[in-house]
Protein backbone atom coordinates (compact mmCIF):
# COMPACT_ATOMS: atom_id res chain seq x y z
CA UNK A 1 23.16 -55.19 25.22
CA UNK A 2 25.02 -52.36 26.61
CA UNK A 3 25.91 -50.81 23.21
CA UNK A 4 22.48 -51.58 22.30
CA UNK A 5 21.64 -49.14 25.20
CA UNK A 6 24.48 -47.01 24.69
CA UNK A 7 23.73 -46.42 21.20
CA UNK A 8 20.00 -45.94 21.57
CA UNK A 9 20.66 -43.17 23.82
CA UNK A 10 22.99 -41.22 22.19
CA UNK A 11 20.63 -41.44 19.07
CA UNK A 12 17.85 -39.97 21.38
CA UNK A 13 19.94 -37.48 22.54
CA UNK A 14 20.86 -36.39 19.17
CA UNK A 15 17.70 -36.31 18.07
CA UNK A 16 16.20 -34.02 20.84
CA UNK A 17 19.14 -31.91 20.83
CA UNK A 18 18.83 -31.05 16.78
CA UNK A 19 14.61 -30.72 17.21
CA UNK A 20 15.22 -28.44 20.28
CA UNK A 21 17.51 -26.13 17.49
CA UNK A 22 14.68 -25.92 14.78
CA UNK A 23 11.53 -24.16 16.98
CA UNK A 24 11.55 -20.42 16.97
CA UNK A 25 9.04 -18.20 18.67
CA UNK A 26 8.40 -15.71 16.34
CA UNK A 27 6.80 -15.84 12.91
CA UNK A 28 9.21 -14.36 9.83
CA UNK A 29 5.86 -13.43 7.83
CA UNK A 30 5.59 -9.86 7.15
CA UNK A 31 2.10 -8.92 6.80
CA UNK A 32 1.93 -6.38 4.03
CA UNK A 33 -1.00 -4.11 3.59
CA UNK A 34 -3.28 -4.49 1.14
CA UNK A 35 -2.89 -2.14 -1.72
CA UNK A 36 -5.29 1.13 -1.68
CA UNK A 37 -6.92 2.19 -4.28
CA UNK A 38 -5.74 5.65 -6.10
CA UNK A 39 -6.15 8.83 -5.30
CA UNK A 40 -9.28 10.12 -6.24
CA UNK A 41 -10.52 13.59 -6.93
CA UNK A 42 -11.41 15.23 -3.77
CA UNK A 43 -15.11 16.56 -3.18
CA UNK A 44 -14.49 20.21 -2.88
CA UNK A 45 -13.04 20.13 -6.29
CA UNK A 46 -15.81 19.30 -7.35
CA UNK A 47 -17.89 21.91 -5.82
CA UNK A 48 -17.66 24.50 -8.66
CA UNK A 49 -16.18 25.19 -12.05
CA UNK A 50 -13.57 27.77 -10.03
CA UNK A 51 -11.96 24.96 -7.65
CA UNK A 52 -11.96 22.58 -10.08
CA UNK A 53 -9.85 25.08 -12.37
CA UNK A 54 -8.10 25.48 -9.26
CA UNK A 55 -7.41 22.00 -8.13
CA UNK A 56 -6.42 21.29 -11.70
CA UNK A 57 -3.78 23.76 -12.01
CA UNK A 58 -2.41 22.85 -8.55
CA UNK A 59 -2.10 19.10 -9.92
CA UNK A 60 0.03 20.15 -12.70
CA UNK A 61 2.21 21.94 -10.57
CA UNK A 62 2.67 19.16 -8.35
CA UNK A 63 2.74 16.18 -10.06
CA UNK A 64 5.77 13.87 -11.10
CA UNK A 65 6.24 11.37 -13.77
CA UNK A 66 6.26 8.56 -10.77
CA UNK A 67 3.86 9.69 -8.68
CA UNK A 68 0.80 7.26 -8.36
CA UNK A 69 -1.89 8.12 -10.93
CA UNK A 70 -5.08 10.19 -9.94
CA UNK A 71 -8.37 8.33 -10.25
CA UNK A 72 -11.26 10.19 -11.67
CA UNK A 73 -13.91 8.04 -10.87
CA UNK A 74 -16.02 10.40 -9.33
CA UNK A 75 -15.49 12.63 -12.35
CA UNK A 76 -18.31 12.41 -15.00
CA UNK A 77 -18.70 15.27 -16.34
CA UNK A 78 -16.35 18.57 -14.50
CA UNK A 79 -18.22 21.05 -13.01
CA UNK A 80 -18.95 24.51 -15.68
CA UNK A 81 -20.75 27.96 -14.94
CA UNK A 82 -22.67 29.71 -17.59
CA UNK A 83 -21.98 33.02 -15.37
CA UNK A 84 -17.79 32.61 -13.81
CA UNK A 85 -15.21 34.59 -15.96
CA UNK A 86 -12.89 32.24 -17.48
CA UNK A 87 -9.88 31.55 -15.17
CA UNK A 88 -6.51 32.26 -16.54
CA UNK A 89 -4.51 28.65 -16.30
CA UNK A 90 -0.84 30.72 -17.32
């Protein structure tokens, strides 16, 4: 009966002791972002045929082969004057 008891406990001690190593406090789940949309064509761009011209030349200056793409959603048809002198793009 002894061993019985001896036994028991040391199982119950073993048992406690390896549950007590498992807990943690913290959580290991990164939370990422979720993903944005693209870019899109900003407003003032938009605003005449000259800062459209404008914002498109700037664009090609700027832009990279892995750079995210630009989203023209809000682009229908661009902006045009009968009256503006044509804007040199060179």
């Amino acid at each position: 009966m002894r061993n019985l008891n001896k036994t028991l406990f040391l199982g119950l001690l073993a048992g406690a002791l390896l549950s007590a190593c498992g807990g943690s406090d913290h959580d290991d789940v990164v939370v990422v972002p979720p993903p944005t949309g693209p870019a899109q064509v900003p407003d003032s761009a938009l605003a005449t045929s000259a800062s459209f011209t404008q914002f498109a030349i700037e664009q090609s200056r700027s832009s990279s082969d892995s750079a995210e793409p630009l989203g023209a959603d809000k682009v229908s048809v661009p902006p045009s004057s009968e009256t503006d002198e044509p804007v040199s793009l060179g």
